[in-house]
C-alpha atoms as a PDB file:
ATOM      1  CA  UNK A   1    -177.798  26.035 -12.243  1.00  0.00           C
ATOM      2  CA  UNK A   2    -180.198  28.850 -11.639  1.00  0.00           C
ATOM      3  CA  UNK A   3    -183.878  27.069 -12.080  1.00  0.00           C
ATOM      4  CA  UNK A   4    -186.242  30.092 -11.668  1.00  0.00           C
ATOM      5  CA  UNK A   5    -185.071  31.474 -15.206  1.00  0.00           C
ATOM      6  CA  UNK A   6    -186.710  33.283 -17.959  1.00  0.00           C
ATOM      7  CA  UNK A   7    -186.654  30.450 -20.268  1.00  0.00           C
ATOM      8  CA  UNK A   8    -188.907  28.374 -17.977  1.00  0.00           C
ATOM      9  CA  UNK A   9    -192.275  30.053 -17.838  1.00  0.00           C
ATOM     10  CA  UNK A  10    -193.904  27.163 -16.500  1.00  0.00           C
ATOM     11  CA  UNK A  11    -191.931  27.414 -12.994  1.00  0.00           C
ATOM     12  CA  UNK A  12    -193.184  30.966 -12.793  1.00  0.00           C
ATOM     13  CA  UNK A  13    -196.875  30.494 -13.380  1.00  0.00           C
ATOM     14  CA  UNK A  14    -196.585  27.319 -10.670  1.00  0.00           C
ATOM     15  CA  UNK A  15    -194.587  30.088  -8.680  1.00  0.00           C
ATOM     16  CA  UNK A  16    -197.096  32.969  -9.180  1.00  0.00           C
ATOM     17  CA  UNK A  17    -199.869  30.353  -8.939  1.00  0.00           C
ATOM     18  CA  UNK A  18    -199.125  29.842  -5.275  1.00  0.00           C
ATOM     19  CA  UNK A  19    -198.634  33.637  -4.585  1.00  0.00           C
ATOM     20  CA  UNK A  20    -202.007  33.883  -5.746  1.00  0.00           C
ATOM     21  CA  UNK A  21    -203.526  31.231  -3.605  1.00  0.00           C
ATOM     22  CA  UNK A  22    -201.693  32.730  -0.583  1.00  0.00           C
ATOM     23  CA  UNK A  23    -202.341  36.084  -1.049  1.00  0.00           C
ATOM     24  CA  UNK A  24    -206.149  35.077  -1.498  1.00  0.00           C
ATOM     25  CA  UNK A  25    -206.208  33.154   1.489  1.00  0.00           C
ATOM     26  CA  UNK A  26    -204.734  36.149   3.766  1.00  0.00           C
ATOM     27  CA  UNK A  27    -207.139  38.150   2.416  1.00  0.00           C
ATOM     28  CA  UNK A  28    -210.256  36.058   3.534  1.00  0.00           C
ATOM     29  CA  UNK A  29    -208.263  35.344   6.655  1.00  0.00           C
ATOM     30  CA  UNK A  30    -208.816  38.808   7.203  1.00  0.00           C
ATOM     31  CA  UNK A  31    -212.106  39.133   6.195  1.00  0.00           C
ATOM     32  CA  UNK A  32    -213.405  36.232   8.011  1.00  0.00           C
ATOM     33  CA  UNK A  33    -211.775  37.522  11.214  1.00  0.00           C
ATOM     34  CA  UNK A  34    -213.488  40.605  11.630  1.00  0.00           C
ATOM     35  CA  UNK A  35    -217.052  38.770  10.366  1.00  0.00           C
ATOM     36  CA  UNK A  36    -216.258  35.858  13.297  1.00  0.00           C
ATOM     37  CA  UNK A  37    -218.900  36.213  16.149  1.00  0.00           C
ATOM     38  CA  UNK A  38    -218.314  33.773  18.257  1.00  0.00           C
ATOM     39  CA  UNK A  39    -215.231  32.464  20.238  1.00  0.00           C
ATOM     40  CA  UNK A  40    -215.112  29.178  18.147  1.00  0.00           C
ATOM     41  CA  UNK A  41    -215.327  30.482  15.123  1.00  0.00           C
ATOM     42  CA  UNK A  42    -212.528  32.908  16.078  1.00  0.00           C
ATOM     43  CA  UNK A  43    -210.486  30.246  17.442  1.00  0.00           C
ATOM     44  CA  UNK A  44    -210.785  28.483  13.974  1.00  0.00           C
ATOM     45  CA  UNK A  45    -209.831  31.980  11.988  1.00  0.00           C
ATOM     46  CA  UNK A  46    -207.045  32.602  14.170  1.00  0.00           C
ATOM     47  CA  UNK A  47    -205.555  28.828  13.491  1.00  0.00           C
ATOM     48  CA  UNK A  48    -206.210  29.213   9.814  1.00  0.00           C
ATOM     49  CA  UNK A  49    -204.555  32.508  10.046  1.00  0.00           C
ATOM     50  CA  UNK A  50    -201.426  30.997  11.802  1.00  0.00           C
ATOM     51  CA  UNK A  51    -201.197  28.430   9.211  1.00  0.00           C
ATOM     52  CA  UNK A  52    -201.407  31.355   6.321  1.00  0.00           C
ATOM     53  CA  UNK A  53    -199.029  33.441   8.107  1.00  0.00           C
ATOM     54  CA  UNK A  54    -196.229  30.099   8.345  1.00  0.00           C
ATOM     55  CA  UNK A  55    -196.758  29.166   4.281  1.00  0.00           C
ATOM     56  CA  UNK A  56    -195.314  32.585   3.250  1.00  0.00           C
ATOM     57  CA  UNK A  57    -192.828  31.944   5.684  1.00  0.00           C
ATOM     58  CA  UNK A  58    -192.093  28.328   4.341  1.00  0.00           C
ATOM     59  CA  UNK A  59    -192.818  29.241   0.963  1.00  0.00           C
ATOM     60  CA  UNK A  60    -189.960  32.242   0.864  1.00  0.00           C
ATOM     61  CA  UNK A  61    -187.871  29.799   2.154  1.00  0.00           C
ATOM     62  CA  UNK A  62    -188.512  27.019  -0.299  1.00  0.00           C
ATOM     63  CA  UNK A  63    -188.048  29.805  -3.358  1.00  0.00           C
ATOM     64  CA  UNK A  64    -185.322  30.768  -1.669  1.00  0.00           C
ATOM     65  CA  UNK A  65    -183.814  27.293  -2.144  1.00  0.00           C
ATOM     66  CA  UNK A  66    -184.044  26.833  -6.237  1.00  0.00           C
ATOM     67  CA  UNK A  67    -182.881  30.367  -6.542  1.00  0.00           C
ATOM     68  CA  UNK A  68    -179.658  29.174  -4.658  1.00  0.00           C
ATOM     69  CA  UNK A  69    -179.959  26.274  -7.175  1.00  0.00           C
ATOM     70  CA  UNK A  70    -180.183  22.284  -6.770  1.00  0.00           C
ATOM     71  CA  UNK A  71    -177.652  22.192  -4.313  1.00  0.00           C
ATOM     72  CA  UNK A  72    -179.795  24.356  -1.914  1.00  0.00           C
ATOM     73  CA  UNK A  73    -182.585  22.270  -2.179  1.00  0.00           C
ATOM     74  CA  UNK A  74    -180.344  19.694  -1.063  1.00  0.00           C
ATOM     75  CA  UNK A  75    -179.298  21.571   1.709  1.00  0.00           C
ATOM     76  CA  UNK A  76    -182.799  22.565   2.432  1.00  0.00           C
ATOM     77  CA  UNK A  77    -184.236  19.027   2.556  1.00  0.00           C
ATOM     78  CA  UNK A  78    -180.958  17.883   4.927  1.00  0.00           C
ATOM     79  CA  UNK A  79    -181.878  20.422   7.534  1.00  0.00           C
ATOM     80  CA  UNK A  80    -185.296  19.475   7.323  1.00  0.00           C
ATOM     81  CA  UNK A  81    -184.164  15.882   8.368  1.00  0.00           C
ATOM     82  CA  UNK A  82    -182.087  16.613  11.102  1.00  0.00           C
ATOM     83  CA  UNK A  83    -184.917  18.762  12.915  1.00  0.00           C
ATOM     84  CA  UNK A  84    -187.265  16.672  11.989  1.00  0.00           C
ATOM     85  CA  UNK A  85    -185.213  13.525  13.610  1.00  0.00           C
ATOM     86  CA  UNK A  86    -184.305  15.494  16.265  1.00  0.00           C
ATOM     87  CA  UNK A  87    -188.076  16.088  17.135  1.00  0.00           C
ATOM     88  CA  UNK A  88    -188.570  12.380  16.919  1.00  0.00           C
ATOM     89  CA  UNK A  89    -185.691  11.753  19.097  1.00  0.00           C
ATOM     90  CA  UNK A  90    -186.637  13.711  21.780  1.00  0.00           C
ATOM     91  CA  UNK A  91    -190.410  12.132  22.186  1.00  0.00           C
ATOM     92  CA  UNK A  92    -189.201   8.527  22.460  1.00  0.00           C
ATOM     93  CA  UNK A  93    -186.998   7.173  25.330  1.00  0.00           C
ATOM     94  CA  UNK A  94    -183.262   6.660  24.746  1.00  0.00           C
ATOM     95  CA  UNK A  95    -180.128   5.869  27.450  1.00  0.00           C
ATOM     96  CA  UNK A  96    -176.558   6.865  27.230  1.00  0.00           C
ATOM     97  CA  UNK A  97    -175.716   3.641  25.107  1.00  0.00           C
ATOM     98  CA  UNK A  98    -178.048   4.980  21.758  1.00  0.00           C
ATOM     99  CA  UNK A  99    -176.034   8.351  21.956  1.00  0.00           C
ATOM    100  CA  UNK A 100    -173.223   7.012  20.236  1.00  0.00           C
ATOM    101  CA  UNK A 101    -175.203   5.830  17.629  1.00  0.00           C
ATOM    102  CA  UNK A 102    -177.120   8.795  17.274  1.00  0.00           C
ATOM    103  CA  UNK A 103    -174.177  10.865  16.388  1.00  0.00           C
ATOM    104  CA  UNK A 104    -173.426   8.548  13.683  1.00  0.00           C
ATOM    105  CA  UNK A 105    -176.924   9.159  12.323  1.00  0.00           C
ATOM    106  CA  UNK A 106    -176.835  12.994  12.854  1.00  0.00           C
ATOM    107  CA  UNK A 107    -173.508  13.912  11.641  1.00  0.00           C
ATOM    108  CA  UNK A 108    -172.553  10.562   9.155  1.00  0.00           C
ATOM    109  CA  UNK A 109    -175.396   9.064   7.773  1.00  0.00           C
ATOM    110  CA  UNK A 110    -177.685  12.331   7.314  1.00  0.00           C
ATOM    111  CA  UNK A 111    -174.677  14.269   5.114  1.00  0.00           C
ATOM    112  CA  UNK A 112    -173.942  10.750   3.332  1.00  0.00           C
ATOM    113  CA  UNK A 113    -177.591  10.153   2.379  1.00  0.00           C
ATOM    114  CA  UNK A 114    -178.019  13.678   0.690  1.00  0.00           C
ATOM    115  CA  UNK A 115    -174.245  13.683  -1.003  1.00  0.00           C
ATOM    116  CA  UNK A 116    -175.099  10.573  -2.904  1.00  0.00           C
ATOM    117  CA  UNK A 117    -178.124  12.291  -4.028  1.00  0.00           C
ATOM    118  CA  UNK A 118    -175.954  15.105  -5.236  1.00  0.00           C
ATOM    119  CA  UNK A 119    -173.420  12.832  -6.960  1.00  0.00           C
ATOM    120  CA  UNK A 120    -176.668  10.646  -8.186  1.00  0.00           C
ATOM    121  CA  UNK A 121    -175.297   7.580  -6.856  1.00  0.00           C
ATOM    122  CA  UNK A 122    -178.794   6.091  -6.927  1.00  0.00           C
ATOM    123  CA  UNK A 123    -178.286   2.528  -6.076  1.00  0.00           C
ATOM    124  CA  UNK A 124    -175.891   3.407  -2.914  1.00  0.00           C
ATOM    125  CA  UNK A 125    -178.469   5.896  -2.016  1.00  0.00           C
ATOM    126  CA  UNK A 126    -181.414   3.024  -2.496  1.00  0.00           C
ATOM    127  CA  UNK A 127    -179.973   0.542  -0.209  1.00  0.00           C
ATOM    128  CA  UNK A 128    -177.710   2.826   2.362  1.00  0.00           C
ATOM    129  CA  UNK A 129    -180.363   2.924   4.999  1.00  0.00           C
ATOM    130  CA  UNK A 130    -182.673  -0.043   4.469  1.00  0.00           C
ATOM    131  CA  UNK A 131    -179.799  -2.335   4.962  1.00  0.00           C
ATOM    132  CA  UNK A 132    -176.138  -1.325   6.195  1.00  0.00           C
ATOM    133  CA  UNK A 133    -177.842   1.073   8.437  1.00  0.00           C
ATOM    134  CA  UNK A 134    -180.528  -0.963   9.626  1.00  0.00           C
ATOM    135  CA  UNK A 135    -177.407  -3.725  10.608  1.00  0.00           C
ATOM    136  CA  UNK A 136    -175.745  -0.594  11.980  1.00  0.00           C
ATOM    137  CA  UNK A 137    -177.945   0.711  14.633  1.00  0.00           C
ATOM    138  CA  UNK A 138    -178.338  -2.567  16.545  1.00  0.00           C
ATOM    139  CA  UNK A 139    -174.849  -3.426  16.358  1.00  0.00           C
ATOM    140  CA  UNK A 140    -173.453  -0.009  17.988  1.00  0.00           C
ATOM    141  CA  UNK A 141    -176.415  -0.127  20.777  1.00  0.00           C
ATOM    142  CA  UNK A 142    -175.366  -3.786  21.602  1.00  0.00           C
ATOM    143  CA  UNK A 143    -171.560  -3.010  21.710  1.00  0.00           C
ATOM    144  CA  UNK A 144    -172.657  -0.906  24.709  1.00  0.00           C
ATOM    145  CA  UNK A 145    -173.363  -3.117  26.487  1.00  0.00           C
ATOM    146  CA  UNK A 146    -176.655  -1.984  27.824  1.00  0.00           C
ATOM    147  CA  UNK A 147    -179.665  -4.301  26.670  1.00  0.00           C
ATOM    148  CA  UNK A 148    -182.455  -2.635  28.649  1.00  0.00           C
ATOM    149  CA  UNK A 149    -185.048  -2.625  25.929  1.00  0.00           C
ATOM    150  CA  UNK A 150    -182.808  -3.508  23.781  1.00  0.00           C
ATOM    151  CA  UNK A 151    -185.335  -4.436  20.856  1.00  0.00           C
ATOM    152  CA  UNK A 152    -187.590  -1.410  21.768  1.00  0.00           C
ATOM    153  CA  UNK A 153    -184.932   1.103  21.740  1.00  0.00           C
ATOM    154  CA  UNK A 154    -183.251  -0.295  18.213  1.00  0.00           C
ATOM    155  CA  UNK A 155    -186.488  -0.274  16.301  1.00  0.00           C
ATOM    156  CA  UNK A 156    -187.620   3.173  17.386  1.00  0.00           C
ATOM    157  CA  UNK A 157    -184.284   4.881  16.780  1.00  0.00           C
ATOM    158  CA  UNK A 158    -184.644   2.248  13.022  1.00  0.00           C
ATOM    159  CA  UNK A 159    -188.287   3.720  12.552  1.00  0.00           C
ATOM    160  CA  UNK A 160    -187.213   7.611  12.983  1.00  0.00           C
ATOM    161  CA  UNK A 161    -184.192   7.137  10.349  1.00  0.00           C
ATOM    162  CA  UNK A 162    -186.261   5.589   7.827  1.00  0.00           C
ATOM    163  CA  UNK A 163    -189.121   8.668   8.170  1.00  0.00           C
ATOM    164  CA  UNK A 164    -187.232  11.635   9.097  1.00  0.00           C
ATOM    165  CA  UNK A 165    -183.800  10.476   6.265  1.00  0.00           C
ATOM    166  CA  UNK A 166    -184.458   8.572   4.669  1.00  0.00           C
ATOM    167  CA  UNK A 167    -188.339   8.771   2.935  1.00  0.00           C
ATOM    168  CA  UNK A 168    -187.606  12.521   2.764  1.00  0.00           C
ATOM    169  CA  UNK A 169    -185.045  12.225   1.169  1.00  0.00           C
ATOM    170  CA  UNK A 170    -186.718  10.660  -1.912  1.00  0.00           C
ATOM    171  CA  UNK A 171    -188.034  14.255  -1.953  1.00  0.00           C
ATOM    172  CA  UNK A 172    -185.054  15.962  -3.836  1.00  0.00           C
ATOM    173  CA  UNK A 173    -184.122  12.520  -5.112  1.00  0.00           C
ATOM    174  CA  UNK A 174    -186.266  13.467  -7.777  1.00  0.00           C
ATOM    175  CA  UNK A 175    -183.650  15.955  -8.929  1.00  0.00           C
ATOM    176  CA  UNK A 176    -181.669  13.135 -10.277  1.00  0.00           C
ATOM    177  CA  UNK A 177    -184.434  11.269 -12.067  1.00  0.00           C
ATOM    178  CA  UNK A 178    -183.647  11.860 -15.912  1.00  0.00           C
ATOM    179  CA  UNK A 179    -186.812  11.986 -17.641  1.00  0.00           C
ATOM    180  CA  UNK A 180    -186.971  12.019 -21.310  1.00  0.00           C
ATOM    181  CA  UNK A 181    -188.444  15.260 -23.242  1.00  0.00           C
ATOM    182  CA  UNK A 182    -188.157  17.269 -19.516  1.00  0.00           C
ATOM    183  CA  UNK A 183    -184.526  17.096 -18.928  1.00  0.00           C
ATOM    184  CA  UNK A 184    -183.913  20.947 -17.077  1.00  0.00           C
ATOM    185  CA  UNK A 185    -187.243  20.827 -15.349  1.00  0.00           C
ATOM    186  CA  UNK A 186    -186.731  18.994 -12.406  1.00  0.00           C
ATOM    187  CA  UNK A 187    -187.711  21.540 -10.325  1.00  0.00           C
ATOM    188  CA  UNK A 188    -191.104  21.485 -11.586  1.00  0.00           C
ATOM    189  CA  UNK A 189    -191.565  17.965 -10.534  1.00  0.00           C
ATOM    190  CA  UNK A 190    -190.282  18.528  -7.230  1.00  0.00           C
ATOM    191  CA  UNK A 191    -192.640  21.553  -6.605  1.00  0.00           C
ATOM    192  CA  UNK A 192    -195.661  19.755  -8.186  1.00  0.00           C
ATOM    193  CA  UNK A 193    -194.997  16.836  -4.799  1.00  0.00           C
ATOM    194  CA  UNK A 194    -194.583  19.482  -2.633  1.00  0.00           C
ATOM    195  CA  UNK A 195    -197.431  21.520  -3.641  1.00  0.00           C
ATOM    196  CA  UNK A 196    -199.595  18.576  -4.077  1.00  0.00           C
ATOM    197  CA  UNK A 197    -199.036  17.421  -0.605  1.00  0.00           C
ATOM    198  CA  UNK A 198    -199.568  20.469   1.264  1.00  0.00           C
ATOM    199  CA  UNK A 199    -202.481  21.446  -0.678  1.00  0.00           C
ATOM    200  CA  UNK A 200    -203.733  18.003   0.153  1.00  0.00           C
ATOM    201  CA  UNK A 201    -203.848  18.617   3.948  1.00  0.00           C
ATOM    202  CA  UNK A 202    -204.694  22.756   3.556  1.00  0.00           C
ATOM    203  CA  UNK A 203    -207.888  21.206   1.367  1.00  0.00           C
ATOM    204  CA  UNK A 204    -208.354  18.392   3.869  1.00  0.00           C
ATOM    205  CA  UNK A 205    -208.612  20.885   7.100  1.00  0.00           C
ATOM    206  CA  UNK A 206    -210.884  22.900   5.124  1.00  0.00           C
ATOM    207  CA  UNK A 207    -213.448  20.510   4.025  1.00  0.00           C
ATOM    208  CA  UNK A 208    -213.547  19.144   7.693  1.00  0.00           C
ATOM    209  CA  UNK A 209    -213.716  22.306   8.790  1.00  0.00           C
ATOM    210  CA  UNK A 210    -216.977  22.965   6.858  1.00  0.00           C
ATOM    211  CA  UNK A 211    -218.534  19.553   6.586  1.00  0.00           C
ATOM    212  CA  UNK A 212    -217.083  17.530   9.071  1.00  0.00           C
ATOM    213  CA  UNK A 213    -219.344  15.085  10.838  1.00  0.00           C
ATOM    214  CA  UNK A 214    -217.989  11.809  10.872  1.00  0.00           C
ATOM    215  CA  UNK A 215    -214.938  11.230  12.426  1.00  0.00           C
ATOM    216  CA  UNK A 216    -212.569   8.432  11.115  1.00  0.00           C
ATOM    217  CA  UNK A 217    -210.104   7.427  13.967  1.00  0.00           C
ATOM    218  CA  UNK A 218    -211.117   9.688  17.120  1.00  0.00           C
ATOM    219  CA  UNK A 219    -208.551   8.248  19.404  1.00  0.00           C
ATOM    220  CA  UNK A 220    -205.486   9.105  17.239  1.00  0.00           C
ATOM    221  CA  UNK A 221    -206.749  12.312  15.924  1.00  0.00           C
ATOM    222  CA  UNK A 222    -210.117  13.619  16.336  1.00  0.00           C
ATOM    223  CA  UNK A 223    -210.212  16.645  14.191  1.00  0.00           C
ATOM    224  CA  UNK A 224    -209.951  14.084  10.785  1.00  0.00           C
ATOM    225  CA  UNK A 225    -213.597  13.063   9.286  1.00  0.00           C
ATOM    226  CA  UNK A 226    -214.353  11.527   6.353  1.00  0.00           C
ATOM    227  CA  UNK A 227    -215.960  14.386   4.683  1.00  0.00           C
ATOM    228  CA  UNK A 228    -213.125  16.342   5.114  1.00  0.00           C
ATOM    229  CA  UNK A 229    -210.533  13.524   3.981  1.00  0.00           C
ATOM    230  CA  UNK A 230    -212.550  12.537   1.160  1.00  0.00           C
ATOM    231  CA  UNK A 231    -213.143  16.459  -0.220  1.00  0.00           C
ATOM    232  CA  UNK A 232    -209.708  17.223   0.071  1.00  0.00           C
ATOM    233  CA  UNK A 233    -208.733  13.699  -1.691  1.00  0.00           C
ATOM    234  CA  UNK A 234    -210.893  14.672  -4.639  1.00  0.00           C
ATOM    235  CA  UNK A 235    -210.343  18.213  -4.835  1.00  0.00           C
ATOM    236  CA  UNK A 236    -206.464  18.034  -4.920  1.00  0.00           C
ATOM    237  CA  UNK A 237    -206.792  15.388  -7.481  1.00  0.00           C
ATOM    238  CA  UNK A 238    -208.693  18.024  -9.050  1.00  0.00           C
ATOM    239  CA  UNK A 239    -206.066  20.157  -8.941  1.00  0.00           C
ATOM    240  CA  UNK A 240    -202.614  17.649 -10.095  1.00  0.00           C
ATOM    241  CA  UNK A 241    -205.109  16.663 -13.142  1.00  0.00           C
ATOM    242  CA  UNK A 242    -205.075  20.443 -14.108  1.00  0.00           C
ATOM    243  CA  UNK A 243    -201.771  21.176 -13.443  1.00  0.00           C
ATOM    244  CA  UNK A 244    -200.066  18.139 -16.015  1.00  0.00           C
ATOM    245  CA  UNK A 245    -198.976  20.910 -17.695  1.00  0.00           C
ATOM    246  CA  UNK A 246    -196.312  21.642 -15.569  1.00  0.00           C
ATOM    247  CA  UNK A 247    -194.608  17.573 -15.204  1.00  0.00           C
ATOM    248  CA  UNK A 248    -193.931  14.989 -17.974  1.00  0.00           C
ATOM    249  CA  UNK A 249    -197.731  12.952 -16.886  1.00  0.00           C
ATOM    250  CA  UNK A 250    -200.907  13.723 -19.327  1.00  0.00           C
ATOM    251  CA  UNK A 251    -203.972  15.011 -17.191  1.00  0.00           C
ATOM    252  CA  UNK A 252    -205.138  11.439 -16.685  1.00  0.00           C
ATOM    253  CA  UNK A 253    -201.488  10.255 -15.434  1.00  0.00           C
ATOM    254  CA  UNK A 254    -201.434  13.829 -13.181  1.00  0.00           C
ATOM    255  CA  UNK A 255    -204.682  13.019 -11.293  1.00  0.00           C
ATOM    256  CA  UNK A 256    -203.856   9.588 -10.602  1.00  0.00           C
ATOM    257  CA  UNK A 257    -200.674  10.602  -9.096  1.00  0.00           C
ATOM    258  CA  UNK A 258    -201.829  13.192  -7.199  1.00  0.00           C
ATOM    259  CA  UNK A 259    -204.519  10.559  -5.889  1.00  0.00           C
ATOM    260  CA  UNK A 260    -201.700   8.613  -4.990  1.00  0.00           C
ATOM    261  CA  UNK A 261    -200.002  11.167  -2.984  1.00  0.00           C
ATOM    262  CA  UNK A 262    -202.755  12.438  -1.386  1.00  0.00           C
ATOM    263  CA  UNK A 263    -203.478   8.879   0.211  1.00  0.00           C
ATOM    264  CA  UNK A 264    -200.390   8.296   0.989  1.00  0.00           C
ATOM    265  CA  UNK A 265    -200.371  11.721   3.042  1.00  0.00           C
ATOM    266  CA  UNK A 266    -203.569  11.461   4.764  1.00  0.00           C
ATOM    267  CA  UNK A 267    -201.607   7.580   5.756  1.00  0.00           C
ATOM    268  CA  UNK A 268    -198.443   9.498   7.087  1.00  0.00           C
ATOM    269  CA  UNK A 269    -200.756  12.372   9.274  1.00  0.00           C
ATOM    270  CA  UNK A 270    -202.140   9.470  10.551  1.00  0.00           C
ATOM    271  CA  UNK A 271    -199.144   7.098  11.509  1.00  0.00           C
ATOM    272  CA  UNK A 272    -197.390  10.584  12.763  1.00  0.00           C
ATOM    273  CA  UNK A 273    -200.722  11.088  14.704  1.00  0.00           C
ATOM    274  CA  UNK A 274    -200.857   7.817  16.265  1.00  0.00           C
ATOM    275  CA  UNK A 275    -197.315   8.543  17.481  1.00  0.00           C
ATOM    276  CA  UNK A 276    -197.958  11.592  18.892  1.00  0.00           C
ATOM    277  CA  UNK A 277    -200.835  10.373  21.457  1.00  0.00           C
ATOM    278  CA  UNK A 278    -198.651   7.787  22.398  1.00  0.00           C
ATOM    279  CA  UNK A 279    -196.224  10.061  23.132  1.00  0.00           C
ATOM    280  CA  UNK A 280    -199.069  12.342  25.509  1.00  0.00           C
ATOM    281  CA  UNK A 281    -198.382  15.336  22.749  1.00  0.00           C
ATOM    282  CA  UNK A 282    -199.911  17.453  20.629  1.00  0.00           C
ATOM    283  CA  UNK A 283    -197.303  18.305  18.266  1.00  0.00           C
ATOM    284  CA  UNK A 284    -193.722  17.140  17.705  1.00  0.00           C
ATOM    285  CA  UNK A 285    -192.070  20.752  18.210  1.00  0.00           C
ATOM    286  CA  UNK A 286    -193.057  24.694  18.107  1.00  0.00           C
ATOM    287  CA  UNK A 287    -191.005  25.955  15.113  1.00  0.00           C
ATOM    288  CA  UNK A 288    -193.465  26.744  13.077  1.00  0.00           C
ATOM    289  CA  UNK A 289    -196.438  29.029  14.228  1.00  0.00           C
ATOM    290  CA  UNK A 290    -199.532  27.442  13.638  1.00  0.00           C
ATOM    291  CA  UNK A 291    -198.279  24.473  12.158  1.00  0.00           C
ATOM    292  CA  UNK A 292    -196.418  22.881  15.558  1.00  0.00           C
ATOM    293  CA  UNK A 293    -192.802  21.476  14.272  1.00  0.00           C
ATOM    294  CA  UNK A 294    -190.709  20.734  11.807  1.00  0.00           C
ATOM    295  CA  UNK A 295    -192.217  16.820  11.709  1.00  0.00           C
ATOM    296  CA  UNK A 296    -195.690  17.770  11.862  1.00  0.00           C
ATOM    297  CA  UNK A 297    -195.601  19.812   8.364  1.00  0.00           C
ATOM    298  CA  UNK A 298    -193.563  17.037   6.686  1.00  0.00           C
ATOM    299  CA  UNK A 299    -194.964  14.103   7.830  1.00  0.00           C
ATOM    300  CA  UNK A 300    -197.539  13.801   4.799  1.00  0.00           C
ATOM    301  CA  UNK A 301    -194.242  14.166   2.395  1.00  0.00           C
ATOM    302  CA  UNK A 302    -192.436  11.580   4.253  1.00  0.00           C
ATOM    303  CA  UNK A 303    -195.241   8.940   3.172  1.00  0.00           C
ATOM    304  CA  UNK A 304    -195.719  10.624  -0.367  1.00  0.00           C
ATOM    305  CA  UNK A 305    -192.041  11.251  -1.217  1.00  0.00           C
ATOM    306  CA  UNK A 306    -191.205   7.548  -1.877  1.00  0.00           C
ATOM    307  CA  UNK A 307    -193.528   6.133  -3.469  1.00  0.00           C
ATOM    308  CA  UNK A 308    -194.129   9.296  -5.824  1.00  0.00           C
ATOM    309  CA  UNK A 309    -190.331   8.863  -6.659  1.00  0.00           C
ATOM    310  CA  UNK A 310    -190.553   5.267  -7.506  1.00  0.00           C
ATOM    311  CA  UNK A 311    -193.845   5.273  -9.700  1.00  0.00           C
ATOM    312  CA  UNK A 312    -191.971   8.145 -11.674  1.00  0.00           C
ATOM    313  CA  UNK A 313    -189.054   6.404 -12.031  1.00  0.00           C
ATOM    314  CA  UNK A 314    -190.764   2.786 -12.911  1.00  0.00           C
ATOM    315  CA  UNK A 315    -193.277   4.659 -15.355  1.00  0.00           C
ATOM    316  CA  UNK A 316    -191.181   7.337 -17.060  1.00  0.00           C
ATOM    317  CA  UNK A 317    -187.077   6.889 -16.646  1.00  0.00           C
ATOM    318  CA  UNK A 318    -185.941   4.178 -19.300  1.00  0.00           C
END
């Protein structure tokens, strides 16, 4: 099924909405980099510029996707998880017993996870990872033989399955939620998470940016204040509350969940953050110019993606 039809005009305005917004912000990237006078203000034109510059890469790519159709959204998101795991993977310590099991996990359980989304077997794809894979890693690292951090090694390879697979995989779950009076327009509902979540952390680094003063966690990431986490918080719910047009939510139900998902994504930076200095990095990866890896743009959707799913499927699927 080709989604970016003629007969959905709402998918094109949410479409040409974002054009707009990133053809605006290249041109005050611009702008801003020929008024910038001094070498920290030019430092923090070229970084927004590098983050402008990597959304019309990620954003062809992601239109790209739901022209192919659901199944390369699918496709899409299961990439996504494997370099986003592999990131993970290659920050925390493993030995020659977990590479077994991480072969499993690459080339089983990853293509498993997003076929039963395909085939909308939701209540394999519920359980799958929570609880036979859960069982599964320890059992193939003890069967090794090696129990040098045993515990520690199990849990971190658990952790980086249930954030890299498995909560972003909730993210084209939502293509099997049937929703009465918006059967067809899944893919507004998918874009609407996506765009609220990103927007989230582009409105976040702004406000901090501008009226950052007061830092909230320093040690796990120093550049988030609370003037910049609560701007962004209310401006993107702002934003969802005006775009209920575009999902099956009225304006009040739209700016609560975009609250929602905007918490939960400032949660996830943070989490990923904390991570991160533990590991003695900045970033998970270099994939993405301006943006670090794969992890570090998707870590906010990891957090958002599940809970999102489950409200709309509590509140809205009969």
């Amino acid at each position: 099924m080709n989604w970016l039809h003629i007969q959905d005009p709402q998918l094109a305005w949410l479409f040409c909405g974002v054009l707009a917004i990133l053809i605006l912000a290249s041109a005050v990237g611009a702008i801003l980099k020929r008024a910038a006078k001094t070498d920290a203000a030019r430092a923090t034109i070229d970084n927004l510029n590098a983050r402008t510059r990597a959304w019309w890469k990620m954003c062809a790519i992601f239109t790209l996707t739901l022209l192919v159709g659901r199944i390369g959204s699918l496709v899409l998101f299961a990439l996504l998880s494997l370099l986003a795991l592999r990131e993970y993977i290659t920050l925390i310590p493993t030995r020659r017993g977990d590479h077994r099991t991480l072969v499993w996990i690459f080339f089983c359980i990853t293509p498993l996870q997003y076929y039963l989304i395909a085939i909308r077997w939701y209540g394999f794809f519920a359980i799958m990872i929570p609880t036979l894979v859960f069982l599964l890693v320890p059992i193939r690292i003890a069967l090794t033989g090696d129990t040098h951090h045993f515990l520690e090694r199990a849990a971190k390879i658990q952790f980086g399955i249930m954030i890299c697979l498995y909560s972003l995989s909730y993210t084209p779950a939502l293509l099997m939620l049937r929703i009465p009076g918006f059967e067809g327009s899944d893919a507004k509902l998918l874009l609407y998470l996506v765009l609220i979540v990103q927007l989230s952390d582009v409105l976040k680094y702004t406000w901090g940016k501008l009226f950052g003063r007061h830092k909230i966690v320093p040690l796990v990431s120093p550049n988030k204040t609370w003037e910049g986490f609560i701007g962004g918080v209310l401006s993107v719910t702002a934003v969802g509350a005006a775009l209920w047009w575009a999902t099956p939510f009225t304006p009040l139900q739209s700016a609560g969940m975009s609250l929602v998902i905007a918490l939960l994504g400032a949660s996830g930076g943070l989490v990923m953050s904390a991570i991160k200095r533990d590991a003695g990095v900045k970033d998970f990866g270099a994939m993405i110019e301006g943006h670090g890896g794969i992890l570090d743009r998707v870590d906010s959707l990891c957090f958002a993606a599940p809970v999102f799913f489950h409200m709309v499927r509590y509140f809205f699927v009969p």
